[in-house]
PDB file of N, CA and C in Angstrom:
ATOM      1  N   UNK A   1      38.870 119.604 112.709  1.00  0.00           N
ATOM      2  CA  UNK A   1      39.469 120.577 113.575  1.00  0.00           C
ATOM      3  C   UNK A   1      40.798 121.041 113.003  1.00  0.00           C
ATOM      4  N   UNK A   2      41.041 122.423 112.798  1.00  0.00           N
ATOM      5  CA  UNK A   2      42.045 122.751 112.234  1.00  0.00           C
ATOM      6  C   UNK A   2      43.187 123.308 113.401  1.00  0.00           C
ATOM      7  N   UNK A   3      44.148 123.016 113.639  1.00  0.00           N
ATOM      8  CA  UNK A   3      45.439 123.127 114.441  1.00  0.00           C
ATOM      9  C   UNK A   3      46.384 124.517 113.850  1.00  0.00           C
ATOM     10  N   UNK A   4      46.162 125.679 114.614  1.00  0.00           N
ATOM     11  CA  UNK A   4      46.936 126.545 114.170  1.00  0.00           C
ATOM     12  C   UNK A   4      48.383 126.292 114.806  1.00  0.00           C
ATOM     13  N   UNK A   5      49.451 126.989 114.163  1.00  0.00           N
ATOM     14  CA  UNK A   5      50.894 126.518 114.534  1.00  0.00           C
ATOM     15  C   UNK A   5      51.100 128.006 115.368  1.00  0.00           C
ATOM     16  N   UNK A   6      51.660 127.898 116.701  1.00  0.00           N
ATOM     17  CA  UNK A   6      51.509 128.943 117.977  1.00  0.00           C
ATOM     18  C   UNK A   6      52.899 129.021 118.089  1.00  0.00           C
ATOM     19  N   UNK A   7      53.892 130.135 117.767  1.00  0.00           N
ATOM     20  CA  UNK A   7      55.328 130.037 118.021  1.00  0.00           C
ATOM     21  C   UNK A   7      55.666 129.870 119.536  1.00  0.00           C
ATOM     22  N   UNK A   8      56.357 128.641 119.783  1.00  0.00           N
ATOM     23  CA  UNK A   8      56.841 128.564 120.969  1.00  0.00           C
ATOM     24  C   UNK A   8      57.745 129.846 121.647  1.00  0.00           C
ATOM     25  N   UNK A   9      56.797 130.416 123.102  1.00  0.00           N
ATOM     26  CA  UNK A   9      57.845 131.677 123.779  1.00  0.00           C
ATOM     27  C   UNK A   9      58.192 131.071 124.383  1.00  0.00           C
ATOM     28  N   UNK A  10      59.329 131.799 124.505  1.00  0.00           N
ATOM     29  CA  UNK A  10      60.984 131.676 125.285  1.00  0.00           C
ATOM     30  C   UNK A  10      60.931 132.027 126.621  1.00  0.00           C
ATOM     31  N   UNK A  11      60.973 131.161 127.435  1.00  0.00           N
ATOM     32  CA  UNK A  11      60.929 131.086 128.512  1.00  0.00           C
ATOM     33  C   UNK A  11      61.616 132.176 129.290  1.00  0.00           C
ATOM     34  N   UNK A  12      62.868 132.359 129.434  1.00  0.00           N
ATOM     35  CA  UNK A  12      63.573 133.164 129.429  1.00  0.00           C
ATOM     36  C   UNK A  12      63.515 134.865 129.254  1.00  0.00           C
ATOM     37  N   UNK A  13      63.101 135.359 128.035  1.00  0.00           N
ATOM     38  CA  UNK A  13      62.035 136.169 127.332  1.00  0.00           C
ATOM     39  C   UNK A  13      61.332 136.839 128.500  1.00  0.00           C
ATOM     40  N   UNK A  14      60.465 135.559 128.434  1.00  0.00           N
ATOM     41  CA  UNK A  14      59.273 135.909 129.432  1.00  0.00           C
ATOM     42  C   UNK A  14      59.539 136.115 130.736  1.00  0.00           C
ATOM     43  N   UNK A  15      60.680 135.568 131.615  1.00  0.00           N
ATOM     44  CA  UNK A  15      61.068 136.129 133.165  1.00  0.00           C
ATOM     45  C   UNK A  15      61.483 137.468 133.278  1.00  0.00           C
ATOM     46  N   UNK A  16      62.358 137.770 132.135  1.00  0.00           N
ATOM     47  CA  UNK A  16      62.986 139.177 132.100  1.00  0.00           C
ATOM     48  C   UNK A  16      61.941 140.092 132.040  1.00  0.00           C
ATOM     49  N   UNK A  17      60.932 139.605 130.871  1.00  0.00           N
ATOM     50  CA  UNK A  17      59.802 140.815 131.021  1.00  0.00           C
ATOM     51  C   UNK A  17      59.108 140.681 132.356  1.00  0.00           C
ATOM     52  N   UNK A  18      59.009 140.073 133.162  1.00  0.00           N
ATOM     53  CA  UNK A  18      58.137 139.611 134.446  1.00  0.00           C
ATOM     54  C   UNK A  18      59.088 140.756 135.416  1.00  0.00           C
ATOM     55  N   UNK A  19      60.903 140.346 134.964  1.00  0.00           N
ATOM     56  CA  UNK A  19      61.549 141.248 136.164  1.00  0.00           C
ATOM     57  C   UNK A  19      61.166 142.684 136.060  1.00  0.00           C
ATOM     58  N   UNK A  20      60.983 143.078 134.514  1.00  0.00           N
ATOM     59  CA  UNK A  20      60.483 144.119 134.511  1.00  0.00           C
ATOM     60  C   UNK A  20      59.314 145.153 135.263  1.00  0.00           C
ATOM     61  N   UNK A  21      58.477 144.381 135.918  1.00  0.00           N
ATOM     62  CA  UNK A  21      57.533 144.621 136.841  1.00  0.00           C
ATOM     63  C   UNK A  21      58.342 144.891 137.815  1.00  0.00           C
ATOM     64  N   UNK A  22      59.249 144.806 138.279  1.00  0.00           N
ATOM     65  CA  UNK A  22      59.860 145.352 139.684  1.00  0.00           C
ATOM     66  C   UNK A  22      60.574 146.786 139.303  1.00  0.00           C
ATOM     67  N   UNK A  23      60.436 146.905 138.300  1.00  0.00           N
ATOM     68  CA  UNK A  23      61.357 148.401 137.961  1.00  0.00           C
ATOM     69  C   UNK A  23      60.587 149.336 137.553  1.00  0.00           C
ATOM     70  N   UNK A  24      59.035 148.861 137.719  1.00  0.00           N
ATOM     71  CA  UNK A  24      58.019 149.586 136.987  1.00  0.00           C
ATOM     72  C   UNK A  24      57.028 149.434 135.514  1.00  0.00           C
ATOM     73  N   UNK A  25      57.478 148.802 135.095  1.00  0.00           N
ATOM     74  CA  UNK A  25      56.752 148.034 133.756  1.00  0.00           C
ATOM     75  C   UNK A  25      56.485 146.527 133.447  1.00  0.00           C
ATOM     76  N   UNK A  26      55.525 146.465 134.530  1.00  0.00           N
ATOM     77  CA  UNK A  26      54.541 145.595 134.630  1.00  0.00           C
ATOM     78  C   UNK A  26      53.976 145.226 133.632  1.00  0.00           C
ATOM     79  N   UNK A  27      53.627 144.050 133.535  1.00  0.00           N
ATOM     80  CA  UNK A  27      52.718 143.120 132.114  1.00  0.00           C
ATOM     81  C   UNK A  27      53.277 143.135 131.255  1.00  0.00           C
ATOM     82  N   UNK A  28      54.524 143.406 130.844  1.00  0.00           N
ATOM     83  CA  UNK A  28      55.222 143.124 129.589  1.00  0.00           C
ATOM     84  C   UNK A  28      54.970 141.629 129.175  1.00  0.00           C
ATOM     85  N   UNK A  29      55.572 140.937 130.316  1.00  0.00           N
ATOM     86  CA  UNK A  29      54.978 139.394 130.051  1.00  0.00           C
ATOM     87  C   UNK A  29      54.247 138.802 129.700  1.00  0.00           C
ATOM     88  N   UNK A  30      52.664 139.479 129.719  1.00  0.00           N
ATOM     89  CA  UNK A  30      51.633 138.871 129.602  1.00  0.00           C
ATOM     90  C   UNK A  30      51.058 138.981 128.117  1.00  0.00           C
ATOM     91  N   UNK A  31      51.775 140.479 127.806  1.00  0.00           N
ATOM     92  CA  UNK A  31      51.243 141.149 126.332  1.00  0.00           C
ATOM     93  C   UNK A  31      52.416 139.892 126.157  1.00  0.00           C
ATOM     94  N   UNK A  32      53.433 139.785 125.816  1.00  0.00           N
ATOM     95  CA  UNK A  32      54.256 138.497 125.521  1.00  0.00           C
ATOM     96  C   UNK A  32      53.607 137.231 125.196  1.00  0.00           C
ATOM     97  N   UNK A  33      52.853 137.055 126.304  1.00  0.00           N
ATOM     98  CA  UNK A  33      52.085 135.774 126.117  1.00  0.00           C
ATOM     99  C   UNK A  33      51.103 135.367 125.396  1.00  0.00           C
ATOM    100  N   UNK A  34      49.999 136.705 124.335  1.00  0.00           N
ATOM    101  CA  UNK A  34      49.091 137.074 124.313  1.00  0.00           C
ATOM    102  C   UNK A  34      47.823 137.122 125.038  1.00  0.00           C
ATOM    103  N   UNK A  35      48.188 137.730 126.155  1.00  0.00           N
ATOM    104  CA  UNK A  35      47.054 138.282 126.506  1.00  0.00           C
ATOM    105  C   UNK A  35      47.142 140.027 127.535  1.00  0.00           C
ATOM    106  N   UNK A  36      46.794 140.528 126.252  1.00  0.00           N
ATOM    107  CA  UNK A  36      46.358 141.864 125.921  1.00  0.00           C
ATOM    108  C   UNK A  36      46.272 142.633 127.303  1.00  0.00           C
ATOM    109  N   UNK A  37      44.526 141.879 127.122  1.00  0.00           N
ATOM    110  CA  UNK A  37      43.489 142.652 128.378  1.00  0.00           C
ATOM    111  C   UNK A  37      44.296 142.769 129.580  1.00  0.00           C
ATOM    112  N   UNK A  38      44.511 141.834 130.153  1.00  0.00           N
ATOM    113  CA  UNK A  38      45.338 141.734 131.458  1.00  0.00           C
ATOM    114  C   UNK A  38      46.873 142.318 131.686  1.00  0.00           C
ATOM    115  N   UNK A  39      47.401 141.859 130.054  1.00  0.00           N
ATOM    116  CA  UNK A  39      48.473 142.811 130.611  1.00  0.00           C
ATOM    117  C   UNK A  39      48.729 144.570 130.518  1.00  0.00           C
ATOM    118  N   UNK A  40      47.743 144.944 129.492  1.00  0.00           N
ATOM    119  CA  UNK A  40      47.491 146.155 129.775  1.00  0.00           C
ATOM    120  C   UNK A  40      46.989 146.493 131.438  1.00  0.00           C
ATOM    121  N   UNK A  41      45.799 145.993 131.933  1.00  0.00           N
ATOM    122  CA  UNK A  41      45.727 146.392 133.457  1.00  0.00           C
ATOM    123  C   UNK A  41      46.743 145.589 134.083  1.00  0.00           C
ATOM    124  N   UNK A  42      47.582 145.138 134.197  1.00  0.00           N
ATOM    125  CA  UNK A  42      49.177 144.660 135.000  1.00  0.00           C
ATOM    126  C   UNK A  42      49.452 146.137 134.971  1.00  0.00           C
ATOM    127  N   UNK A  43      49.993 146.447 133.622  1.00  0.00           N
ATOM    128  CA  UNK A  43      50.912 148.016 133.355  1.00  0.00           C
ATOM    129  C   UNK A  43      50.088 149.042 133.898  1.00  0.00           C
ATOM    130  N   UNK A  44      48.650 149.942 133.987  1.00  0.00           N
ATOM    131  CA  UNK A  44      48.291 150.738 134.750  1.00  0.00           C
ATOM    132  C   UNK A  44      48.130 150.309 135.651  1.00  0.00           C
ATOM    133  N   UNK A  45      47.972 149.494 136.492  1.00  0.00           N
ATOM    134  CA  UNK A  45      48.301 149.458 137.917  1.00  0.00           C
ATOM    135  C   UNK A  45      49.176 149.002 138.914  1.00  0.00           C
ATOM    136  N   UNK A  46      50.239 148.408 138.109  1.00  0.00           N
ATOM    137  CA  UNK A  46      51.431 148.338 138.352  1.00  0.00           C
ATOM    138  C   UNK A  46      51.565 146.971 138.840  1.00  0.00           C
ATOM    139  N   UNK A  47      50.860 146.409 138.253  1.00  0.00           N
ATOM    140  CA  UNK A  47      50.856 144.519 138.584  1.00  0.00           C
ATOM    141  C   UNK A  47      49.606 144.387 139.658  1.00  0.00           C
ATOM    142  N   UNK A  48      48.857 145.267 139.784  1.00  0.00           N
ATOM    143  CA  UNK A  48      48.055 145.029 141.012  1.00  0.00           C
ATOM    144  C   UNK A  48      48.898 145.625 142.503  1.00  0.00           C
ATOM    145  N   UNK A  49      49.501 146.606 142.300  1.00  0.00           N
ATOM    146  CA  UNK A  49      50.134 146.942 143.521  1.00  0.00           C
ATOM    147  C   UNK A  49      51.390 145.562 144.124  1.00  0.00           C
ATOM    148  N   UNK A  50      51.785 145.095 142.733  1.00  0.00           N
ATOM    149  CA  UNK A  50      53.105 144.099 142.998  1.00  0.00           C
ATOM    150  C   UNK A  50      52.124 142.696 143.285  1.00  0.00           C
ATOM    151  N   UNK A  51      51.014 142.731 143.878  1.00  0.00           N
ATOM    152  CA  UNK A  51      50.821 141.366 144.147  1.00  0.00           C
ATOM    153  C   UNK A  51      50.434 140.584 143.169  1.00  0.00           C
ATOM    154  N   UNK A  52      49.680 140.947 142.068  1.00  0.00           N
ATOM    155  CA  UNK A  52      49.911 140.172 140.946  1.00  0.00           C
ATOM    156  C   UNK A  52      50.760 139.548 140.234  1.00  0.00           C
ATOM    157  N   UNK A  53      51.961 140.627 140.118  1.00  0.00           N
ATOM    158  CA  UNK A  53      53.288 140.540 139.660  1.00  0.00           C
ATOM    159  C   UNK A  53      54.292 139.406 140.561  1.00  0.00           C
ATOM    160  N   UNK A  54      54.073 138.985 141.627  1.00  0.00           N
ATOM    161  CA  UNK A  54      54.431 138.173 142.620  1.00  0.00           C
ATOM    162  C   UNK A  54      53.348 136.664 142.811  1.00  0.00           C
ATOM    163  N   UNK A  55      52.790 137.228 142.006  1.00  0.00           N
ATOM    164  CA  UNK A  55      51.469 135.545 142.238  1.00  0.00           C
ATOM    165  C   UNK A  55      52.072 135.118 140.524  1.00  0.00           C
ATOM    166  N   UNK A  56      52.126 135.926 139.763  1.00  0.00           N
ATOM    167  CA  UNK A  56      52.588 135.589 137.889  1.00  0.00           C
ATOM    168  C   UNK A  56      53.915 134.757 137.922  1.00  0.00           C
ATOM    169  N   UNK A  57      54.620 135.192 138.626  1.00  0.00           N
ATOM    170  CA  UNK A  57      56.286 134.364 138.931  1.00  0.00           C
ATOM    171  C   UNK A  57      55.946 132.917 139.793  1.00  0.00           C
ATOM    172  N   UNK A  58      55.101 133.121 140.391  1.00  0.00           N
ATOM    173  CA  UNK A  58      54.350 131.269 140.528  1.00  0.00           C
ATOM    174  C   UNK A  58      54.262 130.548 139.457  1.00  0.00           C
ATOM    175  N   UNK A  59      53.258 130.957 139.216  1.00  0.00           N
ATOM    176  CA  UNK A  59      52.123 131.266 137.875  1.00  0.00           C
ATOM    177  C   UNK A  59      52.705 130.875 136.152  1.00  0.00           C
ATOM    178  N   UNK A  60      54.274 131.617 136.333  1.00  0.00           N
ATOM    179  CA  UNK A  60      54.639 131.576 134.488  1.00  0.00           C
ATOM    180  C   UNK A  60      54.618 130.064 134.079  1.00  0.00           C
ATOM    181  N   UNK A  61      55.335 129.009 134.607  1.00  0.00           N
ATOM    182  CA  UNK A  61      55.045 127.819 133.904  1.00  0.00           C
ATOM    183  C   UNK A  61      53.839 127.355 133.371  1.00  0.00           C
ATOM    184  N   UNK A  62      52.899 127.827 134.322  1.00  0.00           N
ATOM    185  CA  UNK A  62      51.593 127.461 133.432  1.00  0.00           C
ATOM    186  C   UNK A  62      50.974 128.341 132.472  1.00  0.00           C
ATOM    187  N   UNK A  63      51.644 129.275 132.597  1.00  0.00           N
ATOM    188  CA  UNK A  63      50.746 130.421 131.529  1.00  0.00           C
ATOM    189  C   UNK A  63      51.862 129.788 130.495  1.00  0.00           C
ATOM    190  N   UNK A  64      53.134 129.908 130.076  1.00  0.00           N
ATOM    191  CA  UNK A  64      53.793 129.941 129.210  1.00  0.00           C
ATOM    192  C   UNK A  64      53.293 128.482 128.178  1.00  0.00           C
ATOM    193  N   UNK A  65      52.904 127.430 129.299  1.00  0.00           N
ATOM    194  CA  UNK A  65      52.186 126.481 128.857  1.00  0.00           C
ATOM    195  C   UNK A  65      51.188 126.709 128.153  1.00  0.00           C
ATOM    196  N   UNK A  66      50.231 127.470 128.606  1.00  0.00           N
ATOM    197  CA  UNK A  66      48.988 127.925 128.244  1.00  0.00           C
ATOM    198  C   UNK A  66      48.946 128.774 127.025  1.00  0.00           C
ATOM    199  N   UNK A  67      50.176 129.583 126.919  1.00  0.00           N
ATOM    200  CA  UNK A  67      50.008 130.360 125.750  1.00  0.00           C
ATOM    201  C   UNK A  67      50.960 129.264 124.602  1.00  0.00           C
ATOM    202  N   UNK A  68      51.693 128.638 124.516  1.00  0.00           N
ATOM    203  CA  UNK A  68      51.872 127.671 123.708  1.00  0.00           C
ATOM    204  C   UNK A  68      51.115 126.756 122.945  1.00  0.00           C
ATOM    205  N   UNK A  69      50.097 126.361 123.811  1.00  0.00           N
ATOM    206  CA  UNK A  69      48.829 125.285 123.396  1.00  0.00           C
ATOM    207  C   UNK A  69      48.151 126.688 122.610  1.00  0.00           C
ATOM    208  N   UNK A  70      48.024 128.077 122.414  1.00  0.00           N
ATOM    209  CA  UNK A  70      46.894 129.235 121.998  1.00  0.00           C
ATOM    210  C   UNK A  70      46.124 129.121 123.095  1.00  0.00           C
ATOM    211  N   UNK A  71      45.801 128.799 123.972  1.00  0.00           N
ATOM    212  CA  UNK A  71      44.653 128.740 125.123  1.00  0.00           C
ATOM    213  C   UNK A  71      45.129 130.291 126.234  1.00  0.00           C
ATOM    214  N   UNK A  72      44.306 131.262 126.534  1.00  0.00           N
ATOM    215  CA  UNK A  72      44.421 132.145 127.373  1.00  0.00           C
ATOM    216  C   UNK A  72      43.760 132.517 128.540  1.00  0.00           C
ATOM    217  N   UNK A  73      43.771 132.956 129.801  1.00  0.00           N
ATOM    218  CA  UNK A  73      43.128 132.609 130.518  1.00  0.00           C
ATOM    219  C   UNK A  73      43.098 134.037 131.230  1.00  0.00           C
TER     220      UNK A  73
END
């Protein structure tokens, strides 16, 4: 099994892009995190009408986790 090396994101980084969803540019975070798909539909629909964007700020410790290990969900 080969172990790719996954640059640790910055926690930090990643809230600011999250605040960004309240000003209108949604999913910055997620493209951050790598994952694409989702955060492209975050950004056209504007986080899900905020409630996504408000369930993700639960949510970041484990994604930030998740995208550290390479695992996406």
């Amino acid at each position: 099994m080969s172990t790719a090396l996954v640059p640790k994101k910055n926690s930090t980084i990643a809230y600011l892009m999250w605040l960004a969803g309240f000003v209108g540019i949604s999913g910055l975070h997620r493209i951050y995190m790598g994952r694409w798909i989702s955060g492209l539909l975050w950004l056209f629909t504007g986080g899900f009408c905020m409630v996504g964007n408000l369930i993700d700020g639960v949510m970041m410790p484990k994604m930030l986790e998740a995208s550290e290990e390479g695992k996406g969900w």
